[in-house]
C-alpha atoms as a PDB file:
ATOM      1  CA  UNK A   1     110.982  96.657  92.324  1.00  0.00           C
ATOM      2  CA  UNK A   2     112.883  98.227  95.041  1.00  0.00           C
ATOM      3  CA  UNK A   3     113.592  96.766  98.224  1.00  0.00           C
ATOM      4  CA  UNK A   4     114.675  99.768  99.825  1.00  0.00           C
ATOM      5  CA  UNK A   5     111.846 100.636 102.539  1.00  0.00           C
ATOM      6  CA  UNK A   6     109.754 103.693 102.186  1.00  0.00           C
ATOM      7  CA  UNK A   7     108.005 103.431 105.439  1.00  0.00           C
ATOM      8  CA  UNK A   8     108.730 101.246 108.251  1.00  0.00           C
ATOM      9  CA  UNK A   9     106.041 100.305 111.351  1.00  0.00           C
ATOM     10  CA  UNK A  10     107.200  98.979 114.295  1.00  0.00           C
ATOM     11  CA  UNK A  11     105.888  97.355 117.776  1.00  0.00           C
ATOM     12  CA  UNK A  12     102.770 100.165 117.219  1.00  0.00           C
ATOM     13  CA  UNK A  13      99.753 100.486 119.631  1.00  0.00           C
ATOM     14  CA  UNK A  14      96.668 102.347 119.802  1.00  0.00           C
ATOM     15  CA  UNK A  15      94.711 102.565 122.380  1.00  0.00           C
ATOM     16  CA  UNK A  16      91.157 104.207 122.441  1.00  0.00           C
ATOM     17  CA  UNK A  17      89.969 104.882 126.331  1.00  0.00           C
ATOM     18  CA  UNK A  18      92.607 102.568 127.387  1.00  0.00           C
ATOM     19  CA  UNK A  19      91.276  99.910 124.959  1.00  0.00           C
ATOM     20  CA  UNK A  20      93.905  98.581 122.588  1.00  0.00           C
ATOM     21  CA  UNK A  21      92.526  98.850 119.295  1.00  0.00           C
ATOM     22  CA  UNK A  22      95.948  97.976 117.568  1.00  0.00           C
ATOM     23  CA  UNK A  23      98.659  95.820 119.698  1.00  0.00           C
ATOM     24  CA  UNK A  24     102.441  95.639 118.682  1.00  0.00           C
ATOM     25  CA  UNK A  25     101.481  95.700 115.212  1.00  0.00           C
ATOM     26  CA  UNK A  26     104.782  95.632 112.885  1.00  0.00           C
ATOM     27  CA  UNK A  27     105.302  96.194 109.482  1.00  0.00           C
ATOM     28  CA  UNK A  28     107.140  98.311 106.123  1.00  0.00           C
ATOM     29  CA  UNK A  29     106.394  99.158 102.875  1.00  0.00           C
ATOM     30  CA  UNK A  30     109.277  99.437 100.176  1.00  0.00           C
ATOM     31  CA  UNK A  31     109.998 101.893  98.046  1.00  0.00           C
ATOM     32  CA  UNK A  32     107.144 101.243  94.569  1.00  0.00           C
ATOM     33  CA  UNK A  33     104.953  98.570  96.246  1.00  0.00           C
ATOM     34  CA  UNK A  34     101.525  98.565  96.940  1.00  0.00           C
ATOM     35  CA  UNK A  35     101.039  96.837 100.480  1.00  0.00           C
ATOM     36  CA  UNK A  36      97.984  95.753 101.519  1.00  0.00           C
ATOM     37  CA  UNK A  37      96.056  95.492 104.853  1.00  0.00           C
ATOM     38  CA  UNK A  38      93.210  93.064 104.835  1.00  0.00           C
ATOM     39  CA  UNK A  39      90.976  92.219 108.205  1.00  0.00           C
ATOM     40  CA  UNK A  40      86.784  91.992 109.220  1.00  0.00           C
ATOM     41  CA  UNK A  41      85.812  95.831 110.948  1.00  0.00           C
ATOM     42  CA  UNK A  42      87.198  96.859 113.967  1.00  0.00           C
ATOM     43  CA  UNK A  43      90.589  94.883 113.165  1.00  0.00           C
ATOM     44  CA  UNK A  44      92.723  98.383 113.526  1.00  0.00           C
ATOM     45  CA  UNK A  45      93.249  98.974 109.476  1.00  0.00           C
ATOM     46  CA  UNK A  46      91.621 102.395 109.668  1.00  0.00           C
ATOM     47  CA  UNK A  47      93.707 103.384 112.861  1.00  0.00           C
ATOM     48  CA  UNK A  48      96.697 101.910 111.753  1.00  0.00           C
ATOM     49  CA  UNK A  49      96.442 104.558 108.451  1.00  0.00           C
ATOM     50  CA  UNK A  50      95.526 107.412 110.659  1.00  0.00           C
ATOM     51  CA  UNK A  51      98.644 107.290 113.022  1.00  0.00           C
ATOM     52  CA  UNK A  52     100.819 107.185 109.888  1.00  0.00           C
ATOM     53  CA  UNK A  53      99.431 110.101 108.994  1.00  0.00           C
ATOM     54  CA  UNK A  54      99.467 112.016 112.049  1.00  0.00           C
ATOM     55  CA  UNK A  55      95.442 111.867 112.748  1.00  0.00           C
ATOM     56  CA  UNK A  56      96.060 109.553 115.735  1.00  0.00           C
ATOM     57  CA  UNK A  57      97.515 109.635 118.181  1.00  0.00           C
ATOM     58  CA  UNK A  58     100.137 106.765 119.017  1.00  0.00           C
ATOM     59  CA  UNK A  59     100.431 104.645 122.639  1.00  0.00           C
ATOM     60  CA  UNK A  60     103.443 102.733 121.382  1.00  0.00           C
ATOM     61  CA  UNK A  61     106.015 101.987 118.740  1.00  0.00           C
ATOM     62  CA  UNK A  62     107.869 104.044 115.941  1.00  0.00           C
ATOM     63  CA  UNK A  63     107.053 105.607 112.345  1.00  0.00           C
ATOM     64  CA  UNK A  64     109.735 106.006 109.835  1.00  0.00           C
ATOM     65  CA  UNK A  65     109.362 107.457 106.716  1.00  0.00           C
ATOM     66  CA  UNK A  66     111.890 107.242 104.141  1.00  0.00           C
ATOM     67  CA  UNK A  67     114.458 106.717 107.632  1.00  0.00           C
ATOM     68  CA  UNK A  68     113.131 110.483 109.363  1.00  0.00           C
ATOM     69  CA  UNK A  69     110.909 109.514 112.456  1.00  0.00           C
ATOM     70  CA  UNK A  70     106.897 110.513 112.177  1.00  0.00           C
ATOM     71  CA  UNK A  71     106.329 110.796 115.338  1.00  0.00           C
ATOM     72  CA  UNK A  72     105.574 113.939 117.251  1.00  0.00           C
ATOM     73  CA  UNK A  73     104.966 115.813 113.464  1.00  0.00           C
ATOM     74  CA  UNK A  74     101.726 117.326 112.811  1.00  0.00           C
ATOM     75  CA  UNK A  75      99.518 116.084 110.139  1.00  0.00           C
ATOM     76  CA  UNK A  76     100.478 118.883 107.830  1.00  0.00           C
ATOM     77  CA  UNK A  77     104.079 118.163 108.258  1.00  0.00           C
ATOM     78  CA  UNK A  78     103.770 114.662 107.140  1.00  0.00           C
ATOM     79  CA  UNK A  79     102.029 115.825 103.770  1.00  0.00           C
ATOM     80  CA  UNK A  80     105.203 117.670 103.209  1.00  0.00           C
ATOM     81  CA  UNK A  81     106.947 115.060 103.578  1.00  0.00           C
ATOM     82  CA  UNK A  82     105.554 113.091 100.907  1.00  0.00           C
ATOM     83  CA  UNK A  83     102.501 111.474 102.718  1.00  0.00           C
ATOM     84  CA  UNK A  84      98.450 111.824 101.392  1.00  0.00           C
ATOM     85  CA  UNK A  85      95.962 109.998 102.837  1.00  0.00           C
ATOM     86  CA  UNK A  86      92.644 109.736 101.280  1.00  0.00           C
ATOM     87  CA  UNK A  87      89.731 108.863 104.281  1.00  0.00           C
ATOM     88  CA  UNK A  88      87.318 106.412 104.157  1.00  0.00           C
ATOM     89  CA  UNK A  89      84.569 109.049 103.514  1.00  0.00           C
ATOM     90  CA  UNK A  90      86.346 110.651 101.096  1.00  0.00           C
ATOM     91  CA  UNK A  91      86.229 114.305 102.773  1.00  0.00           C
ATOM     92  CA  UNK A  92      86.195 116.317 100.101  1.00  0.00           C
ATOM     93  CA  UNK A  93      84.130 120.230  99.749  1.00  0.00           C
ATOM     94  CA  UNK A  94      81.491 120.039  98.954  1.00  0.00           C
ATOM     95  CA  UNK A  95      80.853 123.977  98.511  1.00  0.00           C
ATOM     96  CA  UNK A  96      83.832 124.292  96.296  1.00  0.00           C
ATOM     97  CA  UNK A  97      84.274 123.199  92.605  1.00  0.00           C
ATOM     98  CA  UNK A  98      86.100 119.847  91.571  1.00  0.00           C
ATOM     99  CA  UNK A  99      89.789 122.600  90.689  1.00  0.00           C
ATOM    100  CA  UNK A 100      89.268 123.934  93.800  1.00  0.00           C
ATOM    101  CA  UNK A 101      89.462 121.030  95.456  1.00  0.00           C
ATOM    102  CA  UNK A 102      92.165 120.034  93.902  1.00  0.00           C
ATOM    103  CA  UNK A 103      94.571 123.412  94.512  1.00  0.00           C
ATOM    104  CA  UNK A 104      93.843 123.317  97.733  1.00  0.00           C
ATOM    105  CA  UNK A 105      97.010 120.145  97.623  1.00  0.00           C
ATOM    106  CA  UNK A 106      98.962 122.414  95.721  1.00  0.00           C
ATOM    107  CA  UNK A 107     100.058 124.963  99.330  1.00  0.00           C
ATOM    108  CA  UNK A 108     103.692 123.363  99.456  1.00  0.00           C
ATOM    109  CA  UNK A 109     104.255 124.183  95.743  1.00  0.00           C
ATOM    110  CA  UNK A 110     101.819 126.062  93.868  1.00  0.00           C
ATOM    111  CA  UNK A 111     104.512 127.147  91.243  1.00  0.00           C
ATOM    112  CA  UNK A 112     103.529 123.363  90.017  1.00  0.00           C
ATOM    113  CA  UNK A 113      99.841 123.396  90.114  1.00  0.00           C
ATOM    114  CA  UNK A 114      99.019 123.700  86.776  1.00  0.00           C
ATOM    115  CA  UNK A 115     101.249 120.773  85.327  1.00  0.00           C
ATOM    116  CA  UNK A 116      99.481 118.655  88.190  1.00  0.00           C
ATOM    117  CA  UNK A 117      96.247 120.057  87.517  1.00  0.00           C
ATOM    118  CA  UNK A 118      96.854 118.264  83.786  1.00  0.00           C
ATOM    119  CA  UNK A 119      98.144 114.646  85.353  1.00  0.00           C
ATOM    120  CA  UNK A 120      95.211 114.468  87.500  1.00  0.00           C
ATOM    121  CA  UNK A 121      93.258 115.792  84.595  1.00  0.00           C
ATOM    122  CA  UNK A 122      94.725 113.143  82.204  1.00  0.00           C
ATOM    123  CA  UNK A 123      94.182 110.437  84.636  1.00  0.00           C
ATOM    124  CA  UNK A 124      90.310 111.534  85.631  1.00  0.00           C
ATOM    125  CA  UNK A 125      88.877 112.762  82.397  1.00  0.00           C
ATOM    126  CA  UNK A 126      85.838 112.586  84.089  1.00  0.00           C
ATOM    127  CA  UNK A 127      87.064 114.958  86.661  1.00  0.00           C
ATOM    128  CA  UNK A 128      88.027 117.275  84.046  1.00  0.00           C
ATOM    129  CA  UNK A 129      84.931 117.306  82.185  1.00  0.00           C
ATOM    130  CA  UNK A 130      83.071 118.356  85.944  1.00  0.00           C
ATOM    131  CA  UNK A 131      85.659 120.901  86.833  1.00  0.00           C
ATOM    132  CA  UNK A 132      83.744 123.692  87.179  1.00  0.00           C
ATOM    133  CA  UNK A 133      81.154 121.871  89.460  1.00  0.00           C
ATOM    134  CA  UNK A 134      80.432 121.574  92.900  1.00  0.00           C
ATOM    135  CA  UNK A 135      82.124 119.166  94.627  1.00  0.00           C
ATOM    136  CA  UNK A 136      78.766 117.771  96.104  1.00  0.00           C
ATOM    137  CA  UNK A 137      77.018 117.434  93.231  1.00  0.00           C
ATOM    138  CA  UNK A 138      79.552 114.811  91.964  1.00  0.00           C
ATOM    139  CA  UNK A 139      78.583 110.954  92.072  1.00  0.00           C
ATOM    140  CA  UNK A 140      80.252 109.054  94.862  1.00  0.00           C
ATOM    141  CA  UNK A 141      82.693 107.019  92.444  1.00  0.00           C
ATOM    142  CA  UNK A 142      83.212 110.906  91.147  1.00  0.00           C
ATOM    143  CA  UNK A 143      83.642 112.063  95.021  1.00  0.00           C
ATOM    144  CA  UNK A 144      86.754 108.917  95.401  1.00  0.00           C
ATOM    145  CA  UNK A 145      88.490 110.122  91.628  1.00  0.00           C
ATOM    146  CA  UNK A 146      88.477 114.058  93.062  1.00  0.00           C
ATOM    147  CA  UNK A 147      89.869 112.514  96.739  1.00  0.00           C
ATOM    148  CA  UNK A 148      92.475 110.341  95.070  1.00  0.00           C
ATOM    149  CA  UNK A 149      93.725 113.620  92.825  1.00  0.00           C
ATOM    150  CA  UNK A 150      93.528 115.409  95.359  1.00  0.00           C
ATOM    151  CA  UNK A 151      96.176 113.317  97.393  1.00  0.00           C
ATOM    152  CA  UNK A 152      98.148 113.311  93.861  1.00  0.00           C
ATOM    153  CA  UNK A 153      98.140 116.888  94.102  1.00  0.00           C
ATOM    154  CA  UNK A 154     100.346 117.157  97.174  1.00  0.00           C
ATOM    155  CA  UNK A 155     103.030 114.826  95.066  1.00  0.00           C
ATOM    156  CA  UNK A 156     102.551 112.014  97.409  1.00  0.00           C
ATOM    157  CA  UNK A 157     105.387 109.744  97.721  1.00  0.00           C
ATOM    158  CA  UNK A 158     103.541 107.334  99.733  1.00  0.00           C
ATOM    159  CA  UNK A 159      99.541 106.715  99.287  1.00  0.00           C
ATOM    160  CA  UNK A 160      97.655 105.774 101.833  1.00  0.00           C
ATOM    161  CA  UNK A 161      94.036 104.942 100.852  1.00  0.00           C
ATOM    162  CA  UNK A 162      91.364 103.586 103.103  1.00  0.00           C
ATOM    163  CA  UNK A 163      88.511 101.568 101.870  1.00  0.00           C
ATOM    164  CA  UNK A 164      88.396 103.521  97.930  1.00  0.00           C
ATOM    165  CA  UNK A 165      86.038 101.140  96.768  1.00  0.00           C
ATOM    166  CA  UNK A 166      83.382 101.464  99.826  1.00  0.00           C
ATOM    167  CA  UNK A 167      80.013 102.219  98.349  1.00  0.00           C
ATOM    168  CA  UNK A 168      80.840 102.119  94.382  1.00  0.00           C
ATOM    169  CA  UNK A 169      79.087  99.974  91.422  1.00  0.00           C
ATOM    170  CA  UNK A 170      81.420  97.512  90.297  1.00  0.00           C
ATOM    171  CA  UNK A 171      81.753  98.956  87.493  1.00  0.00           C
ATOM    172  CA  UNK A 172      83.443 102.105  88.689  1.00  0.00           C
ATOM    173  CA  UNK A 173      85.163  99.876  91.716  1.00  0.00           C
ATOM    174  CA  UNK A 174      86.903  98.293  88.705  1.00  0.00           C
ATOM    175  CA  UNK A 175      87.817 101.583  87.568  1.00  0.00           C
ATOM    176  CA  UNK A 176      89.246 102.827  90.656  1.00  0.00           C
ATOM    177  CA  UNK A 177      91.681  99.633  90.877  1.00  0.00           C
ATOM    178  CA  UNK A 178      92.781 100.637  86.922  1.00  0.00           C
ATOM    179  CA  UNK A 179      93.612 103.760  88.689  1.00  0.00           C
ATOM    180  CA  UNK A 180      95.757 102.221  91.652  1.00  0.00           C
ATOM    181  CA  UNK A 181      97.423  99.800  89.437  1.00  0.00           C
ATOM    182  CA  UNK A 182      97.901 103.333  86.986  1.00  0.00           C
ATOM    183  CA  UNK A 183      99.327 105.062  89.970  1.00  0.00           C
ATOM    184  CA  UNK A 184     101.486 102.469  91.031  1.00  0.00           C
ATOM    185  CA  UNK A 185     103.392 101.901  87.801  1.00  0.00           C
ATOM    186  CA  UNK A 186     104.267 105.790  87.350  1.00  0.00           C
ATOM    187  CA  UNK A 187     106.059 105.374  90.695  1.00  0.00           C
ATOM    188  CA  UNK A 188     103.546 106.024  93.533  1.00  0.00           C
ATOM    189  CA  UNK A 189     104.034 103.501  96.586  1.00  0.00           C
ATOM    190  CA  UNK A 190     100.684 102.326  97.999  1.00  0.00           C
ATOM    191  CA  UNK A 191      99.322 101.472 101.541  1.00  0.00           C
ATOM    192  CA  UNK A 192      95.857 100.223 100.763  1.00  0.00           C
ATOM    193  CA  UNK A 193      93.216  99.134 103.365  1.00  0.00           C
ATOM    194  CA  UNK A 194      90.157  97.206 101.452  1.00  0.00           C
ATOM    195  CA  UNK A 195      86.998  94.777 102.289  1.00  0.00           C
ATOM    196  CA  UNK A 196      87.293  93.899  98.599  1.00  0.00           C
ATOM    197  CA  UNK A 197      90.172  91.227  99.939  1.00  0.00           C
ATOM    198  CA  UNK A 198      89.805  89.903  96.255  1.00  0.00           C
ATOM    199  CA  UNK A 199      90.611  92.631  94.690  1.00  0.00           C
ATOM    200  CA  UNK A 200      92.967  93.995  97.012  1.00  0.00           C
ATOM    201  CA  UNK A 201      94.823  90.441  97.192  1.00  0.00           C
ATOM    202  CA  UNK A 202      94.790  91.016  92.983  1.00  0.00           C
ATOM    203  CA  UNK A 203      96.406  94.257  93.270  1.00  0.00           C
ATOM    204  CA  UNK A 204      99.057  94.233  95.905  1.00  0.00           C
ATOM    205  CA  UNK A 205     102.800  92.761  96.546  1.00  0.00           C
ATOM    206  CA  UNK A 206     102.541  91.904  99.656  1.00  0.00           C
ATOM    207  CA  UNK A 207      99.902  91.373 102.271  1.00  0.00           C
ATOM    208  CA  UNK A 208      99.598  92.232 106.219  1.00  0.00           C
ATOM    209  CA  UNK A 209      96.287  89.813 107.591  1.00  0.00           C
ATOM    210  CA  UNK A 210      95.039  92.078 110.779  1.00  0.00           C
ATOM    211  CA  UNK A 211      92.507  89.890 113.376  1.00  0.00           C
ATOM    212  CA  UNK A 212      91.761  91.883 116.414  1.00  0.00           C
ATOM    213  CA  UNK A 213      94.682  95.120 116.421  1.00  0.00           C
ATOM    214  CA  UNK A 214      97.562  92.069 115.696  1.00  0.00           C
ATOM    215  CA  UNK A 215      99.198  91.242 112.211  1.00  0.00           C
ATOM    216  CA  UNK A 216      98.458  87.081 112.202  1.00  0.00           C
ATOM    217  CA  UNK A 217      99.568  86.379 109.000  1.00  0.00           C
ATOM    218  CA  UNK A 218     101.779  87.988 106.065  1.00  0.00           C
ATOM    219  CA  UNK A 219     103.248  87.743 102.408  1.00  0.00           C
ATOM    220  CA  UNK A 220     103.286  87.514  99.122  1.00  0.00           C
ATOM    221  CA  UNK A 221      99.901  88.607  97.990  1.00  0.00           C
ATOM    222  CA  UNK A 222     100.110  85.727  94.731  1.00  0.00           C
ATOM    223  CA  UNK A 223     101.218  83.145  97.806  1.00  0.00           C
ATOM    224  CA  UNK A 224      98.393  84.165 100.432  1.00  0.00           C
ATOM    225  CA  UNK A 225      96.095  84.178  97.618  1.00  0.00           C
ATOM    226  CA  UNK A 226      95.893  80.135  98.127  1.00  0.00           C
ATOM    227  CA  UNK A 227      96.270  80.034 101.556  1.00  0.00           C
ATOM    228  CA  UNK A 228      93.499  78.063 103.024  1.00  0.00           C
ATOM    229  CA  UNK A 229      92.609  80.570 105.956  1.00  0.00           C
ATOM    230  CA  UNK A 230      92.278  83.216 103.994  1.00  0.00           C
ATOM    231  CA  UNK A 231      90.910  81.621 101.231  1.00  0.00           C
ATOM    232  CA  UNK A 232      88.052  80.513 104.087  1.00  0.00           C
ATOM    233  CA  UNK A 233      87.789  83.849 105.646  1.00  0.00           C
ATOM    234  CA  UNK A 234      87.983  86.369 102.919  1.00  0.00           C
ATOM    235  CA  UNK A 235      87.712  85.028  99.405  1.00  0.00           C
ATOM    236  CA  UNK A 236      84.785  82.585 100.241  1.00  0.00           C
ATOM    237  CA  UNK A 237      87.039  79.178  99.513  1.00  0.00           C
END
């Protein structure tokens, strides 16, 4: 793996009517790792991913991708840059089919669409199989596949998903960390926010522990796996 980092957080705050919802909250996330971001609700994961990607607005701190400052660039800016974020809530159209969901990614380079179209098709067979259907007529683990190709579809250097498994079976949550794992090894780097800290903790490199807006512990994800406070807190030990 390579150490070089891909996106680098530093000293960042949020602040929601003068409330600090995340407080001088540091970390990075090298070039083909999947970092993870583990905490109870209201720790700051979700706001932590939407400043990244320009949905948030930031009190404090600095944003580096790949070394070129974040801040003060739209949203749409930072998906040209190589950033797709895929909501907790998925957020996809409902009133359009499953393809045109998916070219709606393809703005920044539509001369590539169609060899896309066939990764994400490859990788979601189930998505191609329903491509012709409306997007809210899809299942919810469905709704998450056509969310995460849709990211894919804006050739994403850097992932950031929020809660993928939220509301699944287990049978298609297991399905959906094939996928990550999937992504991951063809190159994708991943910033992952999960309740599944099992799972997440399975998946990862390394691990940022959030408890009220504050990183309060971090590392290896095979090390933290046996640590006793998160065993206690998260993993029911």
């Amino acid at each position: 793996m390579n150490n070089q980092s891909l996106l680098t957080v530093e000293d960042l705050w949020i602040s929601y009517d003068r409330i600090a919802a995340v407080r001088g909250v540091s970390f990075a996330v090298g070039l083909g790792e999947i970092v993870t971001l583990i905490g109870a609700n209201g720790a700051g994961k979700s706001s932590i991913l939407g400043a990244i990607s320009g949905l948030l607005p930031v009190s404090q701190g600095s944003l580096t991708l790949a070394g070129e400052n974040l801040l003060g660039l739209p949203a749409h800016q930072r998906t040209k840059r190589g950033l797709a974020h895929v909501p907790e809530g998925r957020m996809i159209f409902g009133n359009l089919t499953v393809e045109e969901n998916l070219r709606l990614a393809t703005y920044a380079h539509q001369d590539r669409a169609e060899q896309d179209l066939k990764k994400v098709y490859l990788l979601f067979p189930r998505l191609d199989e329903r491509r012709h259907q409306w997007g809210n007529t899809l299942s919810g683990g469905e709704q998450q596949m056509l969310a995460v190709g849709r990211a894919l579809m804006s050739r994403a250097r850097l992932l950031l998903l929020d809660e993928p498994s939220m509301g699944l079976s287990p049978l298609l949550v297991k399905e959906i960390f094939r996928v990550i794992r999937r992504l991951n090894e063809a190159g994708v780097t991943i910033l992952l926010v999960e309740q599944n800290a099992r799972l997440a903790l399975e998946v990862a490199h390394r691990v940022y522990i959030l408890e009220t807006g504050q990183v309060v512990l971090s590392g290896a994800a095979r090390e933290l796996r046996d640590h006793p406070q998160v065993q206690a807190a998260y993993l029911g030990g």
